[in-house]
C-alpha atoms as a PDB file:
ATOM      1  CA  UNK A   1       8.495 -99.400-142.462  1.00  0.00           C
ATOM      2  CA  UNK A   2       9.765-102.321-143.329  1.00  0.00           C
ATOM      3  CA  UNK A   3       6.210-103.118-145.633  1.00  0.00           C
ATOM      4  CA  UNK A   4       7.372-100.187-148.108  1.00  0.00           C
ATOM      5  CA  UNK A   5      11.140-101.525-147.608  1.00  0.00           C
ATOM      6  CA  UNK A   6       9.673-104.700-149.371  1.00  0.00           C
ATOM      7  CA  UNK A   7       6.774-103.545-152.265  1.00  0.00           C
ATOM      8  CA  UNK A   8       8.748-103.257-154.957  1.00  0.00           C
ATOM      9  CA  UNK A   9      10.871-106.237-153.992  1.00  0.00           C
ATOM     10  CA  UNK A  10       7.995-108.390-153.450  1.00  0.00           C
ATOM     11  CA  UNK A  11       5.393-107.209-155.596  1.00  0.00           C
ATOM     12  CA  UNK A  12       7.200-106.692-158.859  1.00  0.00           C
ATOM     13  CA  UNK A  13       9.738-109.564-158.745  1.00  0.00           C
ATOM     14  CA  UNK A  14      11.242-110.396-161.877  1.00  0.00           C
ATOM     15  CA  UNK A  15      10.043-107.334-163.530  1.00  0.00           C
ATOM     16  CA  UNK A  16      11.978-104.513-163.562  1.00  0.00           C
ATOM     17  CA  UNK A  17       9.660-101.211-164.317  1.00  0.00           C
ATOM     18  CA  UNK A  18      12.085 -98.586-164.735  1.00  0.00           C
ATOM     19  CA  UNK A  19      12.447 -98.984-168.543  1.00  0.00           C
ATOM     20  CA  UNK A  20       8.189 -99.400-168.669  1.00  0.00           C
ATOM     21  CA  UNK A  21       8.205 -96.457-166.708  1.00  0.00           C
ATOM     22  CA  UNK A  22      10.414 -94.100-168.717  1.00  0.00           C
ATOM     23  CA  UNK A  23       8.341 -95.410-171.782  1.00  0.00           C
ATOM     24  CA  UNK A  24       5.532 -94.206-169.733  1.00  0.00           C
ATOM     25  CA  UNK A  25       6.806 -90.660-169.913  1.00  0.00           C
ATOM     26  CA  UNK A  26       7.703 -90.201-173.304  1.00  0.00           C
ATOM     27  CA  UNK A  27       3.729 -90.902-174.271  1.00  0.00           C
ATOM     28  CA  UNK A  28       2.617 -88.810-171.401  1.00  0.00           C
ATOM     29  CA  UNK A  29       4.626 -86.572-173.142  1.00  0.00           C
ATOM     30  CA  UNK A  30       3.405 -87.140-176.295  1.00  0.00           C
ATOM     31  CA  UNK A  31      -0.187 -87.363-176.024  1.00  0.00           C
ATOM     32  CA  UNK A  32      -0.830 -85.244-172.573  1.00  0.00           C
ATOM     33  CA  UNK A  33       1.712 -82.765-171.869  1.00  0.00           C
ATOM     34  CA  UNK A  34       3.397 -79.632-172.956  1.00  0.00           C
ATOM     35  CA  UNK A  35       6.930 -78.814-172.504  1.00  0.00           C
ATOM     36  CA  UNK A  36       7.663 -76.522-169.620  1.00  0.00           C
ATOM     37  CA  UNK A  37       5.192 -77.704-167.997  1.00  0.00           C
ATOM     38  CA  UNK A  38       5.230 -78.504-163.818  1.00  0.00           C
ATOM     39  CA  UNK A  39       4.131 -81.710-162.777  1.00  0.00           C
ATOM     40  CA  UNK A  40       3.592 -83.643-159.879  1.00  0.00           C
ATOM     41  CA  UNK A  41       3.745 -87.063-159.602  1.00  0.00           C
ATOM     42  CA  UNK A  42       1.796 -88.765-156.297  1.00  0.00           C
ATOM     43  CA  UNK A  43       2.759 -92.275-155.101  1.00  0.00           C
ATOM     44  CA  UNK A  44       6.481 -91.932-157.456  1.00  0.00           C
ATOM     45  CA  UNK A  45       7.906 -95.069-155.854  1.00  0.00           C
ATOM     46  CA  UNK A  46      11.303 -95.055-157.137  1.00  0.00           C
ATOM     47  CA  UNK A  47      10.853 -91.971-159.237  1.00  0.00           C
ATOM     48  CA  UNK A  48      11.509 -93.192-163.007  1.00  0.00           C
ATOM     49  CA  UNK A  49       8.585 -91.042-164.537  1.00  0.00           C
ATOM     50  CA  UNK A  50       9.754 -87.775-163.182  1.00  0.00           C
ATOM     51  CA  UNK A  51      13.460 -88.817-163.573  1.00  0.00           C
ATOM     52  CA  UNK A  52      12.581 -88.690-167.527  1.00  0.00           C
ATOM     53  CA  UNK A  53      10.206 -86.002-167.710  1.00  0.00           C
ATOM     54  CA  UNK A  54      12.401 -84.217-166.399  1.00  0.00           C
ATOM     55  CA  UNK A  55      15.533 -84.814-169.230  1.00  0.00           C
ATOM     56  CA  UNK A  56      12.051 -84.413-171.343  1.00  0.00           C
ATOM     57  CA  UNK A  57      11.894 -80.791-170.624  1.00  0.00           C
ATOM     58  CA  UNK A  58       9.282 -80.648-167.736  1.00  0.00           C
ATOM     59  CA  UNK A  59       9.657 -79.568-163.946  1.00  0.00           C
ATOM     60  CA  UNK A  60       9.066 -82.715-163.022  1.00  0.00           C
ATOM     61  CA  UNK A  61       8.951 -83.874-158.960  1.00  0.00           C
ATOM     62  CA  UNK A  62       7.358 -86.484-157.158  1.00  0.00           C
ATOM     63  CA  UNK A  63       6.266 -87.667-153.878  1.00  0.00           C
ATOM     64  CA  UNK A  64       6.009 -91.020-151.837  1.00  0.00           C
ATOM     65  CA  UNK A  65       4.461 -92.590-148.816  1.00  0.00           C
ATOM     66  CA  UNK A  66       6.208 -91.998-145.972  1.00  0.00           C
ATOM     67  CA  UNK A  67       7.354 -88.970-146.660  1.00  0.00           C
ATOM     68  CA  UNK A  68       3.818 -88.019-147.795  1.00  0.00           C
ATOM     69  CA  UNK A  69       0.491 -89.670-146.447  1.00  0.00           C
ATOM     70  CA  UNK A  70      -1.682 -89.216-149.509  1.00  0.00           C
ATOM     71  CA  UNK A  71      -4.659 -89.361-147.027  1.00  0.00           C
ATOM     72  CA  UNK A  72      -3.837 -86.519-145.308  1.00  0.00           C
ATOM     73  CA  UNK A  73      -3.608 -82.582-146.914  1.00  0.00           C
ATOM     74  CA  UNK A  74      -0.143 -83.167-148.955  1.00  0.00           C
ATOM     75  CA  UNK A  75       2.176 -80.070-148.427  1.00  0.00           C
ATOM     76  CA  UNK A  76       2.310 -78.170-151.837  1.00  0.00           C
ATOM     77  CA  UNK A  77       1.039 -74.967-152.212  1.00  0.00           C
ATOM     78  CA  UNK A  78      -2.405 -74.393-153.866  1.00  0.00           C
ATOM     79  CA  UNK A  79      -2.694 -73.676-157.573  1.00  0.00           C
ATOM     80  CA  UNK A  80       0.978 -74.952-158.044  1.00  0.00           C
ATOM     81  CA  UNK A  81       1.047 -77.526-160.753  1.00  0.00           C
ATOM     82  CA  UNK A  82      -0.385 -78.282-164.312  1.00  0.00           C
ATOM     83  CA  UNK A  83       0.189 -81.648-164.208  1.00  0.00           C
ATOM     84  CA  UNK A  84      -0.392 -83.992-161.593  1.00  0.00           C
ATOM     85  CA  UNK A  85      -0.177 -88.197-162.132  1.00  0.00           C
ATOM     86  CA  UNK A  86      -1.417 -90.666-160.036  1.00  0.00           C
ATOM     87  CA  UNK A  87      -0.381 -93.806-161.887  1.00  0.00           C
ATOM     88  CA  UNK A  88      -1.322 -96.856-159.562  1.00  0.00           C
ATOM     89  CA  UNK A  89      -1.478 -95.688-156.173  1.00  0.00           C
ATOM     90  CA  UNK A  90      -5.506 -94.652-155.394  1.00  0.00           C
ATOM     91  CA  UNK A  91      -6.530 -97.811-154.848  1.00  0.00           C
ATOM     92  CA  UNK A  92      -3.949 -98.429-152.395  1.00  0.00           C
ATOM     93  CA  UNK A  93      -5.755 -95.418-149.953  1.00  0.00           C
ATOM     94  CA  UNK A  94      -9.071 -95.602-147.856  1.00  0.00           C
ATOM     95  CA  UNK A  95      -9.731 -92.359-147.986  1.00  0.00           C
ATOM     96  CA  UNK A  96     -10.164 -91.570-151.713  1.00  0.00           C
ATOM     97  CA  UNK A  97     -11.883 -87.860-150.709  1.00  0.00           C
ATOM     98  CA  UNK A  98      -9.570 -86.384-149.344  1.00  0.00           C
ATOM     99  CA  UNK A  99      -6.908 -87.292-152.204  1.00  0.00           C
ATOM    100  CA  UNK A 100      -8.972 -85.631-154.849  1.00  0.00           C
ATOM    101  CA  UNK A 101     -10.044 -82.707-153.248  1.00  0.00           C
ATOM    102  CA  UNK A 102      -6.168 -82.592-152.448  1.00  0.00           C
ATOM    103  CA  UNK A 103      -5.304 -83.091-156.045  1.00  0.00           C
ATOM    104  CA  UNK A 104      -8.150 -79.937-157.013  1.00  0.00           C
ATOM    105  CA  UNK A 105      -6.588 -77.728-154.829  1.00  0.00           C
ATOM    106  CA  UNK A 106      -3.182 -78.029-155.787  1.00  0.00           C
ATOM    107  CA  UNK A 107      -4.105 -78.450-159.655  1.00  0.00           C
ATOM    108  CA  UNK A 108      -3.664 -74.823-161.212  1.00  0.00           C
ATOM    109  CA  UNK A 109      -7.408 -73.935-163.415  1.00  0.00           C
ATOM    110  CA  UNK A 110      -7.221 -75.798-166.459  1.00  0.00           C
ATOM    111  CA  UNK A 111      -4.603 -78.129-164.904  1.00  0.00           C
ATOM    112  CA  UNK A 112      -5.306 -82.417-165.761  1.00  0.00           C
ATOM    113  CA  UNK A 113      -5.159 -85.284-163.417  1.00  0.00           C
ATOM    114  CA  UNK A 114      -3.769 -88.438-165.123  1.00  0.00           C
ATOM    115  CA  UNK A 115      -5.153 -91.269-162.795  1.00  0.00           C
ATOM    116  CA  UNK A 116      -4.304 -94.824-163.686  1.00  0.00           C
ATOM    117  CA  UNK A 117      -5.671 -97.974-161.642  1.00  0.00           C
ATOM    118  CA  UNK A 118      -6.882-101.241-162.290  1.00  0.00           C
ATOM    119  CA  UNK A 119     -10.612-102.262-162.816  1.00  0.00           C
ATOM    120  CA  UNK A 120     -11.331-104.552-159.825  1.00  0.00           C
ATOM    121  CA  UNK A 121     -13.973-105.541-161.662  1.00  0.00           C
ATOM    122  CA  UNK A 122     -12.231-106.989-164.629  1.00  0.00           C
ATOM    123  CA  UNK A 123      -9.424-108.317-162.617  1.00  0.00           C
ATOM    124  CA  UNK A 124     -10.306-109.019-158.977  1.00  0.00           C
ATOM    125  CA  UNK A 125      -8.177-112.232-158.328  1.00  0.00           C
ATOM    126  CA  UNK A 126      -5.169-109.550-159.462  1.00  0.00           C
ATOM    127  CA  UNK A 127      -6.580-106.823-157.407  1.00  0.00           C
ATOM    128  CA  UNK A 128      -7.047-109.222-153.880  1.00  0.00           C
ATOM    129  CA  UNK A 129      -3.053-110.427-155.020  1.00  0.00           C
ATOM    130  CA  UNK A 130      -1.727-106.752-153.540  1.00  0.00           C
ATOM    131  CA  UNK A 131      -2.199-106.837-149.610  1.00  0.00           C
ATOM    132  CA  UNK A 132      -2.009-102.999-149.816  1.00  0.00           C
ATOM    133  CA  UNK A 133      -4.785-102.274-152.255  1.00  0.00           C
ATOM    134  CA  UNK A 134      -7.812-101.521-150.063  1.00  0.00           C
ATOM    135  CA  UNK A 135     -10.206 -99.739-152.671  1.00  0.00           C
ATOM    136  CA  UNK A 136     -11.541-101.071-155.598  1.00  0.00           C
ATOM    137  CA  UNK A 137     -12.468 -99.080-158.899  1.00  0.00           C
ATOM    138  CA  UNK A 138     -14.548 -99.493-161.289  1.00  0.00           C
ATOM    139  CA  UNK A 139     -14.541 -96.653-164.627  1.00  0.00           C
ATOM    140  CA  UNK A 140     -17.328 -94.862-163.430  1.00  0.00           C
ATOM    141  CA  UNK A 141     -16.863 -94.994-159.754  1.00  0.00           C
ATOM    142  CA  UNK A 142     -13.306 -93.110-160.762  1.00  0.00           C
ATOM    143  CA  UNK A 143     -15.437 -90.881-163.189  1.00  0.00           C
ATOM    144  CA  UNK A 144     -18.464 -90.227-160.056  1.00  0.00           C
ATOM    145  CA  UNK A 145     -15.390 -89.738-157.734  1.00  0.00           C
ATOM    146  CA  UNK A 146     -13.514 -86.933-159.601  1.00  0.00           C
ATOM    147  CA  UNK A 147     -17.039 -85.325-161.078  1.00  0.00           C
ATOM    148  CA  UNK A 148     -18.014 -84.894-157.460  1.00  0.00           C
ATOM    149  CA  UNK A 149     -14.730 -82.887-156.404  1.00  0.00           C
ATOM    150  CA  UNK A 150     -15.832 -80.500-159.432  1.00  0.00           C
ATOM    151  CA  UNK A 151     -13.466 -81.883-162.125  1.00  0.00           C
ATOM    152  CA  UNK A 152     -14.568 -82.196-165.630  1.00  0.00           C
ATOM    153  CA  UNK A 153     -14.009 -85.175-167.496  1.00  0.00           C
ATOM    154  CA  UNK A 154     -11.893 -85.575-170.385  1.00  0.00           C
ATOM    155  CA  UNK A 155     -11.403 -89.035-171.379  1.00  0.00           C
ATOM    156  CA  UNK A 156     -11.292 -92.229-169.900  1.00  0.00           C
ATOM    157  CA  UNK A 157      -9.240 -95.112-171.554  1.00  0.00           C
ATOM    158  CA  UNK A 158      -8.440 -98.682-171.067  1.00  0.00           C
ATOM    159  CA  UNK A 159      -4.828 -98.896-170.953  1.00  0.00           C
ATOM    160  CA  UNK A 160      -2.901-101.724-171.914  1.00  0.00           C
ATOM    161  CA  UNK A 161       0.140-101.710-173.831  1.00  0.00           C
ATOM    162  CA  UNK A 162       1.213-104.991-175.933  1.00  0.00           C
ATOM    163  CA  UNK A 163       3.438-106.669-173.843  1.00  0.00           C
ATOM    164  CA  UNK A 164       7.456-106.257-174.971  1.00  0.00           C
ATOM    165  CA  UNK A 165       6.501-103.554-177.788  1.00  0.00           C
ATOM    166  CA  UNK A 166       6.642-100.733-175.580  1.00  0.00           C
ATOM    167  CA  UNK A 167      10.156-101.064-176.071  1.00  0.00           C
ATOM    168  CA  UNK A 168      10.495-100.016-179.391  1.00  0.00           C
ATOM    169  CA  UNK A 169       7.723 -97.335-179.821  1.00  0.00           C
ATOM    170  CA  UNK A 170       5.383 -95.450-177.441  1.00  0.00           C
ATOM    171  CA  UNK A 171       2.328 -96.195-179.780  1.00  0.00           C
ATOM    172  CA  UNK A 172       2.063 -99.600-177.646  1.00  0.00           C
ATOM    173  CA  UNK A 173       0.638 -97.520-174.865  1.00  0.00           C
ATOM    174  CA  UNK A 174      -2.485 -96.548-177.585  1.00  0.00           C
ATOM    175  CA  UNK A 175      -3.370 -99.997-178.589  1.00  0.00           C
ATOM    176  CA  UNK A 176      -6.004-101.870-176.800  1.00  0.00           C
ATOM    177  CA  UNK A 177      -7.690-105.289-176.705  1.00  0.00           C
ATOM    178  CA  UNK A 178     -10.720-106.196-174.026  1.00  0.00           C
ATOM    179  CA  UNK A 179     -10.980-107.135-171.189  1.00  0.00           C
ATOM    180  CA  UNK A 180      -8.419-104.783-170.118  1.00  0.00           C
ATOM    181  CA  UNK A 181      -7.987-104.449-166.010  1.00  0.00           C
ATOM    182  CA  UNK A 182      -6.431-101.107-166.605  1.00  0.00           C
ATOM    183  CA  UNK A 183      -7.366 -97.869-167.143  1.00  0.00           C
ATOM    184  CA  UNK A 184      -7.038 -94.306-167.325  1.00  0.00           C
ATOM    185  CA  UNK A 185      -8.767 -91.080-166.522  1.00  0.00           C
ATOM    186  CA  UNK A 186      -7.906 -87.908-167.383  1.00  0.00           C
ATOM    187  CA  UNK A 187      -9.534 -84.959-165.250  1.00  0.00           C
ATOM    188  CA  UNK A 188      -9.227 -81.453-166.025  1.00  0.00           C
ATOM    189  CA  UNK A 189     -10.013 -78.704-163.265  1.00  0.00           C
END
């Protein structure tokens, strides 16, 4: 499809993620994870996060639309993974249900969800700028969302890292300033 073809093209021009990304992983790794774990990333794009969680000592994979249609049942077995990340890709599906019920059932007991997406609310002139988002989130519509597939709540975070510093040292990732049009939940099953 040629739309997909184009995201990353269009949508990110200029930026290239794959070094944010990898950064991204190492403070997963420090601040959510444990080695050995198996994870599952949904929505991977081009796969950076699992490509370094991977060299970080995880079994790491990853899945994309159109190999996978997130709003359908996703085809991995039940009570497979510890991990699974969802890192800006919920708001880009309609049907937000059947994801999460998807992401329970695959989740292993005790398993997290680490969902990131951006607070329409804070941001929705950036939000309307991505012709494929089609659901807006607020924190506590993500929180009522996951609580009502039977997931408990761990945290829930802005997430912004300082622009540039990331480079250097993970700890960007931990430092917040409001408004933020970010954030983070972390679901445990």
């Amino acid at each position: 499809m040629a739309i997909t073809n184009n995201y990353f093209k269009v949508m990110y021009e200029g930026n290239d993620t794959k070094e944010w990304d990898r950064k991204y992983a190492e403070w997963l790794d420090k601040r959510y994870l444990t080695k050995g774990q198996k994870v599952l990333e949904l929505g991977c794009g081009r796969g950076e996060v699992i490509k370094r969680l991977n060299e970080l000592g995880y079994i790491a994979e990853g899945c994309d639309y159109p190999e996978v249609n997130l709003e359908k049942p996703i085809p991995f077995n039940s009570n497979e993974y510890d991990v699974i990340i969802c890192k800006n890709v919920i708001e880009h599906l309609r049907d937000i249900f059947t994801i999460t019920k998807e992401i329970y059932r695959v989740l292993k007991v005790g398993g997290i969800a680490i969902i990131q997406t951006g607070d329409s609310s804070r941001d929705l002139v950036g939000w309307l700028q991505d012709p494929t988002h089609t659901t807006m989130f607020t924190q506590r519509r993500l929180k009522n969302l996951f609580l009502m597939t039977n997931f408990k709540l761990i945290k829930i975070k802005s997430f912004r890292n300082i622009p540039y510093i990331w480079r250097w040292t993970t700890r960007a990732f931990d430092f917040t300033w409001y408004p933020t049009a970010i954030f983070m939940g972390v679901f445990q099953k």
